[in-house]
Structures are given as C-alpha cells and as structure tokens.
PDB file of N, CA and C in Angstrom:
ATOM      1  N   UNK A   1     -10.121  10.593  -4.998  1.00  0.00           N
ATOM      2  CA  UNK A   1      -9.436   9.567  -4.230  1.00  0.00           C
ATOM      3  C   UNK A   1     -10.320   8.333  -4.110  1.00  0.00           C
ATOM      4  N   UNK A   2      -9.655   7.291  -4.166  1.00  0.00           N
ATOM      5  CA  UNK A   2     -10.821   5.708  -3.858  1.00  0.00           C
ATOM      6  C   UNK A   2     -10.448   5.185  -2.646  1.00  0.00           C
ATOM      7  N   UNK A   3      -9.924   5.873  -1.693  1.00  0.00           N
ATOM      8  CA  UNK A   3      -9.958   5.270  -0.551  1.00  0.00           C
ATOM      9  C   UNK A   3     -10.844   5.103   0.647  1.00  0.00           C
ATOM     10  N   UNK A   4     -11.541   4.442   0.402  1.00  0.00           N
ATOM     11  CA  UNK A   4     -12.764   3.899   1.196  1.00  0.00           C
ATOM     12  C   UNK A   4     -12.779   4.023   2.718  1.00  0.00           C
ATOM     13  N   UNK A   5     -11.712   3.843   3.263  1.00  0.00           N
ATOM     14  CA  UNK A   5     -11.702   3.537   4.510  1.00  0.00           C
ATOM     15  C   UNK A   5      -9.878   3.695   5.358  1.00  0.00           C
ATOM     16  N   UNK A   6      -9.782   4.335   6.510  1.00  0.00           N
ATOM     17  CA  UNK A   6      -8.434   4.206   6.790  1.00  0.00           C
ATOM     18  C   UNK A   6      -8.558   3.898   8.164  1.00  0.00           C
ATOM     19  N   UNK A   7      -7.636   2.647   8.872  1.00  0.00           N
ATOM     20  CA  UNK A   7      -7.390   3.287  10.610  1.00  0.00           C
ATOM     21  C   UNK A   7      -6.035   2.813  10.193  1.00  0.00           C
ATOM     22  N   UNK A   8      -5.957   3.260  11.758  1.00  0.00           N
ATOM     23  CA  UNK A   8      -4.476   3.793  12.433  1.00  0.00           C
ATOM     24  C   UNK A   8      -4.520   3.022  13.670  1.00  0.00           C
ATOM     25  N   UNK A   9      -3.939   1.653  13.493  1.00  0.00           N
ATOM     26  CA  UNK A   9      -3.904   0.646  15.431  1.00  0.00           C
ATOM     27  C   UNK A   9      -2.646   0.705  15.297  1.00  0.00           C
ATOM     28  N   UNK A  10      -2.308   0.977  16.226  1.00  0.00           N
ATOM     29  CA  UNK A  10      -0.222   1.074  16.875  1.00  0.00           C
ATOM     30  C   UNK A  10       0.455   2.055  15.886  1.00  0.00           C
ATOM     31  N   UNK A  11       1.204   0.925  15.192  1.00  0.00           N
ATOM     32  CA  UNK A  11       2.029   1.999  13.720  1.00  0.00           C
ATOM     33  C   UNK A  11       1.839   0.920  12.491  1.00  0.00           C
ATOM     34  N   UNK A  12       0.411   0.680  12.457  1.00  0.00           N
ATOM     35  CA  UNK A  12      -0.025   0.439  11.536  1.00  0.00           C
ATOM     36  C   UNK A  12      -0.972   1.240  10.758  1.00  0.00           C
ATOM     37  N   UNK A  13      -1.165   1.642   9.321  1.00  0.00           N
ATOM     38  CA  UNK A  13      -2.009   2.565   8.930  1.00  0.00           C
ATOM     39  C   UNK A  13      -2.197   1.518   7.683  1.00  0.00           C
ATOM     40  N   UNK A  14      -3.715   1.344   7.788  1.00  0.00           N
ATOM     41  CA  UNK A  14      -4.646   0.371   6.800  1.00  0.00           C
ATOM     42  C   UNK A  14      -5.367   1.162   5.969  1.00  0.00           C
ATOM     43  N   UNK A  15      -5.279   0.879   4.648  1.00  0.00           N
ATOM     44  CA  UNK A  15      -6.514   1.548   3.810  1.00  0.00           C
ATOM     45  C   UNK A  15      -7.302   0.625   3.093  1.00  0.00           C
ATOM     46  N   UNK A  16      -8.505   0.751   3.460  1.00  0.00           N
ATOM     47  CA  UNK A  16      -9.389  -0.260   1.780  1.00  0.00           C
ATOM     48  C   UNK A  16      -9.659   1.150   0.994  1.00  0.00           C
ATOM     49  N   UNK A  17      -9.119   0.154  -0.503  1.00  0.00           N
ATOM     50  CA  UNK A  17      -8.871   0.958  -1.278  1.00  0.00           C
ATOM     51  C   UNK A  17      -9.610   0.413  -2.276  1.00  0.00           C
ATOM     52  N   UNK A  18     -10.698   1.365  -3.424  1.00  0.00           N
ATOM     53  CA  UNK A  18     -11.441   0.954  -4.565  1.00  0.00           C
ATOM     54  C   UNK A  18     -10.466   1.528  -5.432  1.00  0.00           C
ATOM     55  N   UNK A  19     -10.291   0.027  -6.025  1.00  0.00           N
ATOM     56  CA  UNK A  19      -9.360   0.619  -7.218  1.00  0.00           C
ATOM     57  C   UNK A  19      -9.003  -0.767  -8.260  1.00  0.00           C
ATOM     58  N   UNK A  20      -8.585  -0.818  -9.574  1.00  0.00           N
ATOM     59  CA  UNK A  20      -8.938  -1.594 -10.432  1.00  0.00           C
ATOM     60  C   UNK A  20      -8.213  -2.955  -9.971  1.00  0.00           C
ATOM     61  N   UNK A  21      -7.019  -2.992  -9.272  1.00  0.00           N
ATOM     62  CA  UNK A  21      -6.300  -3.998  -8.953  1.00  0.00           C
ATOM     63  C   UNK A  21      -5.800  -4.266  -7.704  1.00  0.00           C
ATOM     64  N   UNK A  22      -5.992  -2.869  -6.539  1.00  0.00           N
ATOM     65  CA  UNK A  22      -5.711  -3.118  -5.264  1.00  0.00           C
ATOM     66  C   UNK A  22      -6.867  -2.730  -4.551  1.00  0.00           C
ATOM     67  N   UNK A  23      -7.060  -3.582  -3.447  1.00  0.00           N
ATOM     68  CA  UNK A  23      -8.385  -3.694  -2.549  1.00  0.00           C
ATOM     69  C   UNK A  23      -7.743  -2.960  -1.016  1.00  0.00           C
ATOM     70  N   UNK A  24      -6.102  -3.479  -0.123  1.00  0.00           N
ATOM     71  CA  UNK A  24      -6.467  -3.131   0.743  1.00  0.00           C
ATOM     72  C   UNK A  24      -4.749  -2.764   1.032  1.00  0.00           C
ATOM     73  N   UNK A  25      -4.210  -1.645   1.629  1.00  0.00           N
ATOM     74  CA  UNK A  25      -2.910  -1.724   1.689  1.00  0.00           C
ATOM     75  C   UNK A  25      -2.581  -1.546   3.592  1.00  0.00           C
ATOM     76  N   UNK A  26      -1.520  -1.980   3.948  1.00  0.00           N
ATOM     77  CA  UNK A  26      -1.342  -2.037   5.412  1.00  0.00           C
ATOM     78  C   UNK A  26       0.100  -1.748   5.653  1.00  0.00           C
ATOM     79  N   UNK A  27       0.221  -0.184   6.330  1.00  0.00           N
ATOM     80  CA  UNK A  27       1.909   0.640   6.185  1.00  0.00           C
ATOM     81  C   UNK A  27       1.969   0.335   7.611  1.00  0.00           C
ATOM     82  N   UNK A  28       3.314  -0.442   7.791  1.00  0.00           N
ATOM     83  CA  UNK A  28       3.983  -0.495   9.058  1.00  0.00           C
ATOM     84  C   UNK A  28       5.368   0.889   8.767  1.00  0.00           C
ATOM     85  N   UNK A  29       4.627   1.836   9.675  1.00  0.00           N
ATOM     86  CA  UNK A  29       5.547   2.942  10.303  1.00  0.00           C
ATOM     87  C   UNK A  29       6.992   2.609  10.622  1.00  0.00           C
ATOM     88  N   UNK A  30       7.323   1.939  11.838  1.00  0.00           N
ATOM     89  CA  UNK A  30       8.856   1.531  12.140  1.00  0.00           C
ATOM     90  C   UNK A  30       9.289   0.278  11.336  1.00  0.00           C
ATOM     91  N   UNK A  31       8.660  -0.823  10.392  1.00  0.00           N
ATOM     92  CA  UNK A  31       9.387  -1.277   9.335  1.00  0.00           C
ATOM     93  C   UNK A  31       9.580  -0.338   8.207  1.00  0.00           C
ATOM     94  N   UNK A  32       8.610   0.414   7.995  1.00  0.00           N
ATOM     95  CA  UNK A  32       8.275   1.044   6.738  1.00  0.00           C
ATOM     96  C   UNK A  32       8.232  -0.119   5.862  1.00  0.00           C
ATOM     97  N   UNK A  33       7.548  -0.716   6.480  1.00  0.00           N
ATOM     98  CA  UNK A  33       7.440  -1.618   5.137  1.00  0.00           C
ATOM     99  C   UNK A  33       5.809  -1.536   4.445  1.00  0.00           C
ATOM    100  N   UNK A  34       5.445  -1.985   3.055  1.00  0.00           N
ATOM    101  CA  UNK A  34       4.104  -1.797   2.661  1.00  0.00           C
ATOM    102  C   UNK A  34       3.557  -3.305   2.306  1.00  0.00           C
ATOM    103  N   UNK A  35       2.448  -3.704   2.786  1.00  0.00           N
ATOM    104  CA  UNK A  35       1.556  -4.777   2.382  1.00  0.00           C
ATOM    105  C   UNK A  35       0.317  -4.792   1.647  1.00  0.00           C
ATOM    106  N   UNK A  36       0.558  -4.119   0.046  1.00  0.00           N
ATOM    107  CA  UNK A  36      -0.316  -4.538  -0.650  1.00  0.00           C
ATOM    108  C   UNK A  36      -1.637  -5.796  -1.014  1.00  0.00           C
ATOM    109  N   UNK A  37      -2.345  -5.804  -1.314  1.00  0.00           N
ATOM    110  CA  UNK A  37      -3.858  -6.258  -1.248  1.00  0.00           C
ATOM    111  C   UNK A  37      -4.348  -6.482  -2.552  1.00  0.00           C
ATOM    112  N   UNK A  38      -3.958  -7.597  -3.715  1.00  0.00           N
ATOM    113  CA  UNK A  38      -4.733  -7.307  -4.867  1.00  0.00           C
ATOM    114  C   UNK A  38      -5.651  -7.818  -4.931  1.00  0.00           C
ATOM    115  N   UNK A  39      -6.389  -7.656  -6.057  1.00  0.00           N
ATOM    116  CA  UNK A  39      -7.827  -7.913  -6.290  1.00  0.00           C
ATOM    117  C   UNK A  39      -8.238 -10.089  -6.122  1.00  0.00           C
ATOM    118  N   UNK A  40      -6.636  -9.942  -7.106  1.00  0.00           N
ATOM    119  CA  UNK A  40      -6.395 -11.646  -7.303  1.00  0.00           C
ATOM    120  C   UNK A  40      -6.190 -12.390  -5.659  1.00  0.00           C
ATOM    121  N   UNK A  41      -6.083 -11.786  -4.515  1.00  0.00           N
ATOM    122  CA  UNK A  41      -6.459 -12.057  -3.148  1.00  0.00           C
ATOM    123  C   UNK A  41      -4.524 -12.144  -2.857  1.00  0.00           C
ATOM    124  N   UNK A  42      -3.892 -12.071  -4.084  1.00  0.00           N
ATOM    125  CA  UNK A  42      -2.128 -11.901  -3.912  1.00  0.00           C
ATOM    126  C   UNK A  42      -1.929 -10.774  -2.806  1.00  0.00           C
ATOM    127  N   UNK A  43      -0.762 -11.041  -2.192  1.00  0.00           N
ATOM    128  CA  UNK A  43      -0.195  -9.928  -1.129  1.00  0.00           C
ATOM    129  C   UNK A  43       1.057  -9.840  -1.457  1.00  0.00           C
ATOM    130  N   UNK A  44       1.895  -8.964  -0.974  1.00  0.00           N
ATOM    131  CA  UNK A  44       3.032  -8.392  -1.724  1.00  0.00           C
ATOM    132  C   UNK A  44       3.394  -7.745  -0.354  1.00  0.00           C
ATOM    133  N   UNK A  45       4.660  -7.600  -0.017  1.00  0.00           N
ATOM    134  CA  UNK A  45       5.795  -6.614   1.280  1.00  0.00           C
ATOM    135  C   UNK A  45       6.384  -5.970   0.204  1.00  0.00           C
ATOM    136  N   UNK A  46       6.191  -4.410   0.333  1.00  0.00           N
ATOM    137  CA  UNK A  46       7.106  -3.740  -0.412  1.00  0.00           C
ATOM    138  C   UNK A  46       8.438  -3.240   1.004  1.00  0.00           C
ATOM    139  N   UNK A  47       9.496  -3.444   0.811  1.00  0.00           N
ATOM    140  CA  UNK A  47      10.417  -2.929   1.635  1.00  0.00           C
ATOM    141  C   UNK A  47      10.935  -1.459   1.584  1.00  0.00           C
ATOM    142  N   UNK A  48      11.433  -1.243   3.093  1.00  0.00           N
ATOM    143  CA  UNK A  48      11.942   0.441   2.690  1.00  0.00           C
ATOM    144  C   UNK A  48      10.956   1.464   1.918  1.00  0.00           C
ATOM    145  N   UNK A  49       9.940   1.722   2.168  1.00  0.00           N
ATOM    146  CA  UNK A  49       9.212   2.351   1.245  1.00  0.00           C
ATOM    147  C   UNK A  49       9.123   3.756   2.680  1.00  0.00           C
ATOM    148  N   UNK A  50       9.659   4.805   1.865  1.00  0.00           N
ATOM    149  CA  UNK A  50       9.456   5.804   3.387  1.00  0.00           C
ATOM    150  C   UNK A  50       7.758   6.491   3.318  1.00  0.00           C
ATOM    151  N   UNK A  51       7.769   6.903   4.854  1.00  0.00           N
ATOM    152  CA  UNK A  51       6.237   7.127   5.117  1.00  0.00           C
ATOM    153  C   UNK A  51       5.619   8.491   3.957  1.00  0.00           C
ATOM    154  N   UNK A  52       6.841   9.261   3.709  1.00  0.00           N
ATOM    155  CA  UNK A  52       6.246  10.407   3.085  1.00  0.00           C
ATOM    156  C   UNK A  52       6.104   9.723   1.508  1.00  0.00           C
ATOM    157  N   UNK A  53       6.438   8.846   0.803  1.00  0.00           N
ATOM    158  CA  UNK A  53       6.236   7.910  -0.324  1.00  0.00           C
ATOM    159  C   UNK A  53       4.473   7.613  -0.319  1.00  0.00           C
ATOM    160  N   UNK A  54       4.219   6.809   1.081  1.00  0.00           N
ATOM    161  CA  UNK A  54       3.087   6.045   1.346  1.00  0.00           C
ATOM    162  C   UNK A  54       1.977   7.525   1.662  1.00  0.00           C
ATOM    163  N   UNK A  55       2.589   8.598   2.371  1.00  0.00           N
ATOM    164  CA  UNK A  55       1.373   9.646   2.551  1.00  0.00           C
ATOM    165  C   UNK A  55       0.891  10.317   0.991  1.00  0.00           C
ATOM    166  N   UNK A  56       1.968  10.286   0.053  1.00  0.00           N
ATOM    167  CA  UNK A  56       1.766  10.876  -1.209  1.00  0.00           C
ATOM    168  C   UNK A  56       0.814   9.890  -1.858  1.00  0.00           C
ATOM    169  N   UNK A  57       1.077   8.536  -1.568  1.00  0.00           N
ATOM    170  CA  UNK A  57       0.551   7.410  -1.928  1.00  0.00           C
ATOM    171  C   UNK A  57      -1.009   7.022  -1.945  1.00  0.00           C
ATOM    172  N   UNK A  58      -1.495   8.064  -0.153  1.00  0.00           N
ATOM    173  CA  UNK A  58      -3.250   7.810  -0.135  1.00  0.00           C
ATOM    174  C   UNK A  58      -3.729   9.244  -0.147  1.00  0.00           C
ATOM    175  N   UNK A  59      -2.697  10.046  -0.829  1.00  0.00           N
ATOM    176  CA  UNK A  59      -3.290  11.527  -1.267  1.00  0.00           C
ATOM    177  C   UNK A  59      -3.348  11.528  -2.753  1.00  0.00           C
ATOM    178  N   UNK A  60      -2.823  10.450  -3.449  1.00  0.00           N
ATOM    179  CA  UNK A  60      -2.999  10.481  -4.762  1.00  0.00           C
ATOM    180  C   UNK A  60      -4.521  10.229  -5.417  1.00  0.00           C
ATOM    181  N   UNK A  61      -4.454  11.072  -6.914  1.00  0.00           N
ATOM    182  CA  UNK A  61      -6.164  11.144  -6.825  1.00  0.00           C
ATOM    183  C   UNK A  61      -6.508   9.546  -7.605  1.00  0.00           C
ATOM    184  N   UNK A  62      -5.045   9.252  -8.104  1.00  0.00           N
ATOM    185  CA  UNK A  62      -5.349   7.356  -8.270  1.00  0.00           C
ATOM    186  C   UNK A  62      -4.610   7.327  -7.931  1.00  0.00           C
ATOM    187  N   UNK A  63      -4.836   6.333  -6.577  1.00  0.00           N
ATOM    188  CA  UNK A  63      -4.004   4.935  -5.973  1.00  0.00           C
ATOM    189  C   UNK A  63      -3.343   4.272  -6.599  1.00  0.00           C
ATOM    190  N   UNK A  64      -4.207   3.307  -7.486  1.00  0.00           N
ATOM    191  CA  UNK A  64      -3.659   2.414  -8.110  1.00  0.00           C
ATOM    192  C   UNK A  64      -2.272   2.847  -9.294  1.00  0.00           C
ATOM    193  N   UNK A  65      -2.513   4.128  -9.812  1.00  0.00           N
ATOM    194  CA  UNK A  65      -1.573   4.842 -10.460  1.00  0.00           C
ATOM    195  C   UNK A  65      -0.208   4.603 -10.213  1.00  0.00           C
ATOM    196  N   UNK A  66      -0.657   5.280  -9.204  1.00  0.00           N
ATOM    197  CA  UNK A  66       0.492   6.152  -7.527  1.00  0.00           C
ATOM    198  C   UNK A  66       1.198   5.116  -7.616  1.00  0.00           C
ATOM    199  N   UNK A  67       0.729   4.038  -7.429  1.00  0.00           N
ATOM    200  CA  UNK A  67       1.247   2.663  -6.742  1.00  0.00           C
ATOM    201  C   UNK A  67       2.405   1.765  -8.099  1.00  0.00           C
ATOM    202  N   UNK A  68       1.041   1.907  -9.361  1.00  0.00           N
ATOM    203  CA  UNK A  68       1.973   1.490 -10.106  1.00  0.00           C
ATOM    204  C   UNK A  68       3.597   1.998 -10.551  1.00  0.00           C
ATOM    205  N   UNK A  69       3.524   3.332 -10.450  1.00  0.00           N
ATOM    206  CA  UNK A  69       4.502   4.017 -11.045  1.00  0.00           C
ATOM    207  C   UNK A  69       5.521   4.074 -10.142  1.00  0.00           C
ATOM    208  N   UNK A  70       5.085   4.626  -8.675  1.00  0.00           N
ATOM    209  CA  UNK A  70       6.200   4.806  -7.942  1.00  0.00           C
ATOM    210  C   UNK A  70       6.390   3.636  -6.678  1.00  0.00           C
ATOM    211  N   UNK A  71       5.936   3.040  -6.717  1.00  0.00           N
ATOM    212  CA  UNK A  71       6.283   2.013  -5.284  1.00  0.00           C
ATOM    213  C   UNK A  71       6.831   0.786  -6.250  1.00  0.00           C
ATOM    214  N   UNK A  72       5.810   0.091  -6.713  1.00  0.00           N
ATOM    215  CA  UNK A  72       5.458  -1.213  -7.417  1.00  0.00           C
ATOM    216  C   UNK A  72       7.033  -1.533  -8.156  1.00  0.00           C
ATOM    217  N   UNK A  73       7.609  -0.322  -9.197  1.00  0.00           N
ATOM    218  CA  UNK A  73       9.046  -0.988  -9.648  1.00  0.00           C
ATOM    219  C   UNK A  73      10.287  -0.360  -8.964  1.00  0.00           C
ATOM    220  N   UNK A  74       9.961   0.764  -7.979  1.00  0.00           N
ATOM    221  CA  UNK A  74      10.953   1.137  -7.220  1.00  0.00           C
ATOM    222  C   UNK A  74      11.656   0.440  -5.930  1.00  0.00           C
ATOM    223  N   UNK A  75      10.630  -0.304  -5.253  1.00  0.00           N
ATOM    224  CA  UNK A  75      11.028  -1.170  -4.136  1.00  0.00           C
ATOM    225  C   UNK A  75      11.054  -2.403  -4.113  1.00  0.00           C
ATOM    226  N   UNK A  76      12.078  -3.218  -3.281  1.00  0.00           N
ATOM    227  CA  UNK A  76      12.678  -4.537  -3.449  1.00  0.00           C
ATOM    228  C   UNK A  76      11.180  -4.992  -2.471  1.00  0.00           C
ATOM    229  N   UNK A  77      10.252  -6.093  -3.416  1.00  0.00           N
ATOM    230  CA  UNK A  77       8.958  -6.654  -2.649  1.00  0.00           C
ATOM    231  C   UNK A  77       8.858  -7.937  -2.719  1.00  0.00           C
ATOM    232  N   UNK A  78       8.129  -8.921  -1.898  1.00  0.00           N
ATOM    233  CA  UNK A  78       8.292 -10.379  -2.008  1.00  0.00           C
ATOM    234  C   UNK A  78       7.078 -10.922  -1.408  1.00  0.00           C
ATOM    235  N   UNK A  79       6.453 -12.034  -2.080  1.00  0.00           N
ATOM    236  CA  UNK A  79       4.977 -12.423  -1.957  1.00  0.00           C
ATOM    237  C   UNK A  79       4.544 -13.117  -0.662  1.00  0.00           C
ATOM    238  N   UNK A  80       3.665 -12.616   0.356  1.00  0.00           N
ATOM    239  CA  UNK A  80       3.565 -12.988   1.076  1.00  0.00           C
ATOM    240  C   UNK A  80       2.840 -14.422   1.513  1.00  0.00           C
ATOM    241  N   UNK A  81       3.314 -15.262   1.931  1.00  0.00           N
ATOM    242  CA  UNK A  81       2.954 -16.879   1.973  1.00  0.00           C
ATOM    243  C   UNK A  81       2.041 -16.611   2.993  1.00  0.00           C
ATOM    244  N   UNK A  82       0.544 -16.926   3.188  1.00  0.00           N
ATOM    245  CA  UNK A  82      -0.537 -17.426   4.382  1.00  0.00           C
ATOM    246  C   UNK A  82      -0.441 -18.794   4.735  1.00  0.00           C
TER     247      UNK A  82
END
C-alpha cells in the first residue's frame, strides 16, 4: 500500500498518498463525494462514489491503479477551481 498517512476530522477521511500521479485524496462521507490530489497540483470532485468503492480504494495494494480503473472513468468528476 502507498498510503502514507490517513485522518478522519468530522466525515472527512484524508489520505496522502505515494503514488505516480496522486499525492492526496479527501472522502466526504455524507456527499460521498471524492477530491483527488494530482501530482500536476490539479484537483478533481469525483461524485457519488460510495464509501465501500473508496474503502476498497485505500486497501488497494496500488492506489493509483485502484483509482485509475475503477473511480477515474466510472464517476461523473469536475475540476476543482481555487
């Protein structure tokens, strides 16, 4: 696993993640929504993504895999503006 680091504030669950293209992901529980972290400093909302998706997601032995295959073209996502 490359996950470096996890907390848990409210119903948020954060991971920094070592991995070739994502650095840090942030799962809101009651949106279920996912906020990807790439390397390129890009952010991404994946929508509807359910929690047991995202738990398979930081039990996978690649993340970045995990992510590509099953989140990345399965859920409707949109780039987050700072």
């Amino acid at each position: 696993m490359a996950i470096k680091s996890e907390k848990i504030i409210g119903k948020q669950i954060i991971n920094e993640i070592e991995s070739s293209n994502l650095t840090k992901t942030v799962y809101n529980m009651d949106k279920k929504t996912l906020v990807a972290t790439f390397k390129n400093g890009a952010e991404y909302e994946y929508e509807e993504v359910p929690h047991k998706v995202y738990t398979k997601f930081r039990m996978a032995e690649s993340q970045g895999k995990f992510f590509n295959v099953e989140i990345s073209k399965n859920y409707k996502y949109k780039k987050v503006i700072k």
